[in-house]
N, C-alpha and C. Protein backbone atom coordinates (compact mmCIF):
# COMPACT_ATOMS: atom_id res chain seq x y z
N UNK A 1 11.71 34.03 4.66
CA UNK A 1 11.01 32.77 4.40
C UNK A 1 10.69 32.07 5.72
N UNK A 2 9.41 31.40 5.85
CA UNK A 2 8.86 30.66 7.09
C UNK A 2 9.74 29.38 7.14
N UNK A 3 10.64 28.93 8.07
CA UNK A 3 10.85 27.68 8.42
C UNK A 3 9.36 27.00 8.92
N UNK A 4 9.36 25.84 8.51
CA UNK A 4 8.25 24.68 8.26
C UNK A 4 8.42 24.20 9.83
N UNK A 5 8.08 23.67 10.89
CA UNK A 5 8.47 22.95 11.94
C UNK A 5 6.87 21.96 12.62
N UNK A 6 7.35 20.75 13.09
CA UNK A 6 6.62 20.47 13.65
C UNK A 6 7.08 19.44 14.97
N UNK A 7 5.83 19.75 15.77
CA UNK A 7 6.29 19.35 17.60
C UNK A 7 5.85 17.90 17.74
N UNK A 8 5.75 17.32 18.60
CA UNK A 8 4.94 16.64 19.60
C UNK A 8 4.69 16.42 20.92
N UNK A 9 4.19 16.77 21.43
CA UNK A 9 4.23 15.88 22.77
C UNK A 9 2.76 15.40 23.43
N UNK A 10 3.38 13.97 24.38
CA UNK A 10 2.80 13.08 25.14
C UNK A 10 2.50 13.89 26.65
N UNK A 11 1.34 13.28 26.82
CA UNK A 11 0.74 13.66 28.38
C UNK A 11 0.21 12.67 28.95
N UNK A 12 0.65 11.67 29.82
CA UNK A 12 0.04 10.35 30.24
C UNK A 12 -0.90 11.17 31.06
N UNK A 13 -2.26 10.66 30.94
CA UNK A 13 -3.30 11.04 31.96
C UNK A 13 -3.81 9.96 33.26
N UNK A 14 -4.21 9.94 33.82
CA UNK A 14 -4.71 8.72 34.69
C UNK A 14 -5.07 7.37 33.71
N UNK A 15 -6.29 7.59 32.65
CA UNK A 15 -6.62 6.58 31.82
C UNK A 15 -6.63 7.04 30.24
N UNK A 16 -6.01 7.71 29.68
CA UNK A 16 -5.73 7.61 28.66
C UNK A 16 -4.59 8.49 28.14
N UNK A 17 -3.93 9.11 26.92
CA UNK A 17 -2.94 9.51 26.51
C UNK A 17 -3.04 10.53 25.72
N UNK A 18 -2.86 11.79 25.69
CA UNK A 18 -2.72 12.98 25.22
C UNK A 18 -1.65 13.16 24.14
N UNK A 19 -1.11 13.11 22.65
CA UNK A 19 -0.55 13.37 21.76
C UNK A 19 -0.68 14.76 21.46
N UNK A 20 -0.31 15.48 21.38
CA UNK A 20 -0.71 16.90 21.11
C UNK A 20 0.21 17.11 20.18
N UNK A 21 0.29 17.42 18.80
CA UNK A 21 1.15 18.17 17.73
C UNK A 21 0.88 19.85 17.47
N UNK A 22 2.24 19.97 17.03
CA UNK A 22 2.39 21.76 16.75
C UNK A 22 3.08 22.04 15.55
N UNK A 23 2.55 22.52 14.75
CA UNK A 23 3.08 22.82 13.45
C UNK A 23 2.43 22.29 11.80
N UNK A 24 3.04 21.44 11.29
CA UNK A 24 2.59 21.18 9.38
C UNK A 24 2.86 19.53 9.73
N UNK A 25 1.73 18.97 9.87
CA UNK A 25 2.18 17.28 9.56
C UNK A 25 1.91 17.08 7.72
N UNK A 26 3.26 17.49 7.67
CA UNK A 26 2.97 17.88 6.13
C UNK A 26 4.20 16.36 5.83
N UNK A 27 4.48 15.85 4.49
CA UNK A 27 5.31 15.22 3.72
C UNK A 27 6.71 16.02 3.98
N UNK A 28 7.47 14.69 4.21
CA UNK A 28 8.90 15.60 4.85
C UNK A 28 9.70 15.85 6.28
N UNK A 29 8.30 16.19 6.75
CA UNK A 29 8.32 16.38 7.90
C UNK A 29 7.93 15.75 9.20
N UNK A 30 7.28 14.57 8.99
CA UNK A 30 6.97 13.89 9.96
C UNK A 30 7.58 12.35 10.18
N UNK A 31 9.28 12.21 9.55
CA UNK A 31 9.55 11.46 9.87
C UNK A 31 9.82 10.44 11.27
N UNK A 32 9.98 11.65 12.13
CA UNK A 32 11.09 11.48 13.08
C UNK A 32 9.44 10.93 14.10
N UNK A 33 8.42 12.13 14.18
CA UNK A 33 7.32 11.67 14.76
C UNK A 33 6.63 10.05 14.74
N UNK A 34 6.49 10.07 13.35
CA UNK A 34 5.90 8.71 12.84
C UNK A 34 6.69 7.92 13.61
N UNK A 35 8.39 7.82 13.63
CA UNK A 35 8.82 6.48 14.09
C UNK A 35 8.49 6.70 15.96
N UNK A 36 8.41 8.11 16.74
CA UNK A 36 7.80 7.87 18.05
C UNK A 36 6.86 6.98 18.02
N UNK A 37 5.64 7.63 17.16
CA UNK A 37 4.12 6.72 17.71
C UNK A 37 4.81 5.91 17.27
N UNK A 38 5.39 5.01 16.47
CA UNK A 38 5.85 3.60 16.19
C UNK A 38 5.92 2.98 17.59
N UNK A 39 6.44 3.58 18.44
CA UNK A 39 7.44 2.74 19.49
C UNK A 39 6.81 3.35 20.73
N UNK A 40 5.56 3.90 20.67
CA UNK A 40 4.61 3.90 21.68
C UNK A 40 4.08 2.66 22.43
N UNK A 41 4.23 3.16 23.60
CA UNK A 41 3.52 2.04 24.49
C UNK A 41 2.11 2.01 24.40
N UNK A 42 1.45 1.06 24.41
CA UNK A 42 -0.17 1.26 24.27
C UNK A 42 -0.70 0.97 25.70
N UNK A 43 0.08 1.39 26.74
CA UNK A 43 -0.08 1.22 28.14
C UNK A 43 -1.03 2.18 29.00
N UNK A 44 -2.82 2.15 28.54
CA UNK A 44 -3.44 3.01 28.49
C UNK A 44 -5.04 2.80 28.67
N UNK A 45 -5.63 3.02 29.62
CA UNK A 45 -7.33 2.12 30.00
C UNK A 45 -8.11 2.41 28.92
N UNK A 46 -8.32 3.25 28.54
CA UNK A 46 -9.27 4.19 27.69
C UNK A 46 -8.54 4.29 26.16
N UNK A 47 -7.39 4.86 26.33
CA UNK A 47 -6.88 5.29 24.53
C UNK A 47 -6.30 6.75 24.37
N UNK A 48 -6.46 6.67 23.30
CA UNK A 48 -5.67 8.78 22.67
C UNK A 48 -6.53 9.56 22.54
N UNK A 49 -6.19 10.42 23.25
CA UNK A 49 -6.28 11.72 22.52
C UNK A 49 -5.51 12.44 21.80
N UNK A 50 -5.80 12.62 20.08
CA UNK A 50 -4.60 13.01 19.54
C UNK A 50 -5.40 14.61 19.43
N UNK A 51 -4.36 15.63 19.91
CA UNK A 51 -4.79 17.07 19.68
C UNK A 51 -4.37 18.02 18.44
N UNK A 52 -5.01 17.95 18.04
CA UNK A 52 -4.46 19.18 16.66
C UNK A 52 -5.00 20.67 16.82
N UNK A 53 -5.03 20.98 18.21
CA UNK A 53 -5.36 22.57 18.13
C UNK A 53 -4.62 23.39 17.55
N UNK A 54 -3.34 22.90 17.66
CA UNK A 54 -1.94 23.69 17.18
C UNK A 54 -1.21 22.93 15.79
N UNK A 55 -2.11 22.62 15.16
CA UNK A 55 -1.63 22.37 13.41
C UNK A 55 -1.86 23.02 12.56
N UNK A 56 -1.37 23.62 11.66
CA UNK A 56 -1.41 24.80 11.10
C UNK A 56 -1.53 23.69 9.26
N UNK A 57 -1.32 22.81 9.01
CA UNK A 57 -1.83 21.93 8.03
C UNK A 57 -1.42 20.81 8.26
N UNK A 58 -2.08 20.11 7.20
CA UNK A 58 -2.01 18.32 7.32
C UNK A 58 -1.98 18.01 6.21
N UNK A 59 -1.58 16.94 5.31
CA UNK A 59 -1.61 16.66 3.97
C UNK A 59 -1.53 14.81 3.98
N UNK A 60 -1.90 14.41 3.16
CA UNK A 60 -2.46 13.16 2.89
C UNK A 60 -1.08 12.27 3.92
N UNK A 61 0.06 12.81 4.18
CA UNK A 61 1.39 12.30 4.85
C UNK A 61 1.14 11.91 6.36
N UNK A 62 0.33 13.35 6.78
CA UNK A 62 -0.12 13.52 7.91
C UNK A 62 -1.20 12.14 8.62
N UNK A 63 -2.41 12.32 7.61
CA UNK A 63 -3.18 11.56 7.61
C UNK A 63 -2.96 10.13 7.54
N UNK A 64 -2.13 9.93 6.88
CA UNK A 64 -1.63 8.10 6.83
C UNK A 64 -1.03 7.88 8.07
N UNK A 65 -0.54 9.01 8.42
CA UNK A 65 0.42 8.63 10.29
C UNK A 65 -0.49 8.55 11.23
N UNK A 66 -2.05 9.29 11.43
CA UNK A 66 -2.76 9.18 11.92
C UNK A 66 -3.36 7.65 12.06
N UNK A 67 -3.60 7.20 10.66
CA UNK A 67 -4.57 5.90 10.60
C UNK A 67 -3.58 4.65 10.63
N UNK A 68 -2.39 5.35 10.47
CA UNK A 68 -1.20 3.73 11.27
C UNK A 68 -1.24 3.83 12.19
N UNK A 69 -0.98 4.78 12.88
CA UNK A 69 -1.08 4.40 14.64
C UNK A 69 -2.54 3.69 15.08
N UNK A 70 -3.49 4.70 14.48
CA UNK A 70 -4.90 4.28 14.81
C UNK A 70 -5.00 2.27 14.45
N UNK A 71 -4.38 2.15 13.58
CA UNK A 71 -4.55 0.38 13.19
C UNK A 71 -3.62 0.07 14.74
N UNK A 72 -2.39 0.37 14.93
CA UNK A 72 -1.57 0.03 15.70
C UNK A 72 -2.95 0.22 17.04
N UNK A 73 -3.27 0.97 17.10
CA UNK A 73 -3.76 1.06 18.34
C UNK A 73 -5.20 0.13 18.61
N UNK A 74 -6.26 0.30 17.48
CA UNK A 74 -6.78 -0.96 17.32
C UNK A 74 -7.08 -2.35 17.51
N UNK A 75 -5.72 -2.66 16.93
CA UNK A 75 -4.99 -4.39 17.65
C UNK A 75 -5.84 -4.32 18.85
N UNK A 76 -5.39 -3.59 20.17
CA UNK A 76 -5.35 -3.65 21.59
C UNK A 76 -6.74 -2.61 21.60
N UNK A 77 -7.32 -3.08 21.19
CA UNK A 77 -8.90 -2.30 21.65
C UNK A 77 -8.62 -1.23 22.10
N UNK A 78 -8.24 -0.10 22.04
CA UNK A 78 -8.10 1.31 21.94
C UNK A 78 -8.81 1.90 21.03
N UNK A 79 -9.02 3.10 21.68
CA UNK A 79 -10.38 4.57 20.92
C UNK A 79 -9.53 5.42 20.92
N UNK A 80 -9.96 5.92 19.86
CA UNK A 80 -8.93 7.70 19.09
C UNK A 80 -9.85 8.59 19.13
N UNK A 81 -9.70 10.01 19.50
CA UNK A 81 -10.47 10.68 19.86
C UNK A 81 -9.67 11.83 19.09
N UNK A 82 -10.33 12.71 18.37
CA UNK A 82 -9.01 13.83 17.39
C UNK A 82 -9.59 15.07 18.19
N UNK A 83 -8.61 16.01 18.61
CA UNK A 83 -9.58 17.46 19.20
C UNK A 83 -9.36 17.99 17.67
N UNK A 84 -9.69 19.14 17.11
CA UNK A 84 -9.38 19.61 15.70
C UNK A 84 -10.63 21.21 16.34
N UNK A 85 -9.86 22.07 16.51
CA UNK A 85 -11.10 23.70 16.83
C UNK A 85 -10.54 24.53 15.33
N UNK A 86 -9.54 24.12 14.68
CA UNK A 86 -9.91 25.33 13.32
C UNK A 86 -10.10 25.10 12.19
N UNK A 87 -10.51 25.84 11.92
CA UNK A 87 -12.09 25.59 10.72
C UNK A 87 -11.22 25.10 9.27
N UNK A 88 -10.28 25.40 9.00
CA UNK A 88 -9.21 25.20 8.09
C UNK A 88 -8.80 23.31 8.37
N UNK A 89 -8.33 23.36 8.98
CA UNK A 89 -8.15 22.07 9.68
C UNK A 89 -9.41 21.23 9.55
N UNK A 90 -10.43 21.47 10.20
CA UNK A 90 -11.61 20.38 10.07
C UNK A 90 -12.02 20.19 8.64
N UNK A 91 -12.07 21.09 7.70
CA UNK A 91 -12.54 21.02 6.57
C UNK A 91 -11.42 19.98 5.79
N UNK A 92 -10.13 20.37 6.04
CA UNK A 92 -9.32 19.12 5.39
C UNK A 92 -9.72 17.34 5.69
N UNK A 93 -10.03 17.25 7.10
CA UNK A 93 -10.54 16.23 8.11
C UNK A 93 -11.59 15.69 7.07
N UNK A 94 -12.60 16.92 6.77
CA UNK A 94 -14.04 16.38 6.10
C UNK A 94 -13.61 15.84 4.51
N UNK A 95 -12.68 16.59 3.89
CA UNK A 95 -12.58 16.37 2.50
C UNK A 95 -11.26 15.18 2.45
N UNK A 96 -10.92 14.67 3.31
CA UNK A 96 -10.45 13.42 3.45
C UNK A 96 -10.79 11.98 3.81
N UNK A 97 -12.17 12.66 4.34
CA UNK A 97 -13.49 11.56 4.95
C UNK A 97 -12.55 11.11 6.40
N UNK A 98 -11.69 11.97 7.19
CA UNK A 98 -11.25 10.80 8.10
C UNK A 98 -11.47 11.75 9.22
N UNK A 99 -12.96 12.59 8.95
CA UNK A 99 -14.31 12.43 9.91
C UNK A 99 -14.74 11.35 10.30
N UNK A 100 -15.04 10.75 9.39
CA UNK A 100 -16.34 9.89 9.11
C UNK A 100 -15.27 8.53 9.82
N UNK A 101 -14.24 8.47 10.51
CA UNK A 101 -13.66 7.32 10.58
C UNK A 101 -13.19 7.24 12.22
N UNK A 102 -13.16 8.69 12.65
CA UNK A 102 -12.52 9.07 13.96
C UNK A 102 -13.56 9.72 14.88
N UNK A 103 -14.48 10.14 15.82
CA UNK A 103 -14.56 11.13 16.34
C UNK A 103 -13.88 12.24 16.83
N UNK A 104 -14.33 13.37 16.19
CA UNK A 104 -13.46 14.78 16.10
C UNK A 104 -14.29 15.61 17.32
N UNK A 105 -13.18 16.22 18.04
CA UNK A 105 -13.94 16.72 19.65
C UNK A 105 -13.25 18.24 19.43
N UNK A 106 -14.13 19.14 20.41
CA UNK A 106 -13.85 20.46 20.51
C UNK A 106 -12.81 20.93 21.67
N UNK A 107 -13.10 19.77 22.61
CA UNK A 107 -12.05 20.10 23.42
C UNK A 107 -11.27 18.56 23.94
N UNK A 108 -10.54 18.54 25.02
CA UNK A 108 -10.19 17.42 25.54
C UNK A 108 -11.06 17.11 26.55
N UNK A 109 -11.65 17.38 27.16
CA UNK A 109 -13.22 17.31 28.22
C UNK A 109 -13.90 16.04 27.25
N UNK A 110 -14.39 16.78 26.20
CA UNK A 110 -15.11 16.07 24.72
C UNK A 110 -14.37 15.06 24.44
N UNK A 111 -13.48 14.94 24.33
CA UNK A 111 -12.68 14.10 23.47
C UNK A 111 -12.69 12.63 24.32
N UNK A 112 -12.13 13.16 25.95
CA UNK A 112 -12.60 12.63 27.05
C UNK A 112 -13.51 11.38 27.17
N UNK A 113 -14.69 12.33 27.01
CA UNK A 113 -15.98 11.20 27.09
C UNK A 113 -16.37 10.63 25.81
N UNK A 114 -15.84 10.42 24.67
CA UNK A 114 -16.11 10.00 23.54
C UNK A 114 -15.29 8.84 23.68
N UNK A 115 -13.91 9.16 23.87
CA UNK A 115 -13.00 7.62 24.10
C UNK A 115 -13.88 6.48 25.33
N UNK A 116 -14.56 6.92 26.29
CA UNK A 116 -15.01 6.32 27.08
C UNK A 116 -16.54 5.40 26.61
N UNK A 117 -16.68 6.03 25.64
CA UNK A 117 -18.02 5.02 25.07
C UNK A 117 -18.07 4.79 23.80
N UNK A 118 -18.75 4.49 22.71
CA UNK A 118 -18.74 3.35 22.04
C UNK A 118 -19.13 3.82 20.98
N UNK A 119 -18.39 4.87 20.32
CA UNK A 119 -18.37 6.02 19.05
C UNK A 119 -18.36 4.92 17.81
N UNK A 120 -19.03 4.98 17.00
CA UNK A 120 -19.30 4.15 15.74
C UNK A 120 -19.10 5.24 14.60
N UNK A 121 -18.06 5.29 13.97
CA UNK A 121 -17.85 5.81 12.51
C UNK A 121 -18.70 5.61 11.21
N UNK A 122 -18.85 6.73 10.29
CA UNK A 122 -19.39 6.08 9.10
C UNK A 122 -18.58 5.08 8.35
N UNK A 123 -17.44 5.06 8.45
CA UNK A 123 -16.29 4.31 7.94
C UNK A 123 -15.64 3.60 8.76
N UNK A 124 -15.21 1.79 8.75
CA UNK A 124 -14.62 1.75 9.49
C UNK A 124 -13.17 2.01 9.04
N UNK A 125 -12.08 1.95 10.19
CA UNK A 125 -10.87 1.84 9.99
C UNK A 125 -10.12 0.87 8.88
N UNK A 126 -10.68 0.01 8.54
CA UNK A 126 -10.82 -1.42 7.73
C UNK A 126 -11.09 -0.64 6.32
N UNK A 127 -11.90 -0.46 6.33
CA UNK A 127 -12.78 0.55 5.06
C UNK A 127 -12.03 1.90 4.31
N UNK A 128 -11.47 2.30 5.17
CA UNK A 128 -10.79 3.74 4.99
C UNK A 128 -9.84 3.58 3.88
């Protein structure tokens, strides 16, 4: 049987912040994470990059941890930038609409210059 596991880690960059997860931000499992970003510093010019190259699923649990921090981060005029490269993964993104709420990047380069300018969602965060 597969043990379930999931990672995190932080990468302070010059002007913004790298989150990178590894594993199932599935129900269950993302307690311990959720209360990190809780107690994140928002000490950051630009904002997140949250990376999901290495998520293997996400479920509506996942997604609510995403759009609390994202409110948390908000407050303080901060931009979220999601990397997301597998096709499994983005399609959950789309059939959750929280495309339409984030800009989703192919790489961190991308992700990069999206936090740096003035990305308008079909949805706002408010709306979601």
């Amino acid at each position: 049987m597969n043990q379930k596991k999931i990672a995190m880690n932080i990468d302070t960059k010059a002007d913004y912040i790298v989150i990178a997860f590894t594993g199932d931000l599935e129900y269950g499992m993302i307690e311990e994470i959720k209360s990190e970003l809780q107690t994140l510093s928002l000490d950051t010019k630009h904002g997140y990059i949250i990376d999901m190259q290495r998520v293997t699923n996400i479920d509506s649990t996942g997604f609510g941890m995403i759009v609390n921090f994202a409110k948390k981060v908000s407050v303080k005029d901060k931009k979220i930038a999601i990397i997301v490269v597998d096709d499994f993964i983005r399609n959950l993104f789309a059939i959750s609409q929280v495309d339409k709420v984030f800009p989703i990047a192919e790489s961190e380069e991308q992700a990069r210059k999206i936090i740096k300018e003035d990305w308008l969602g079909e949805l706002s965060l408010n709306d979601y």
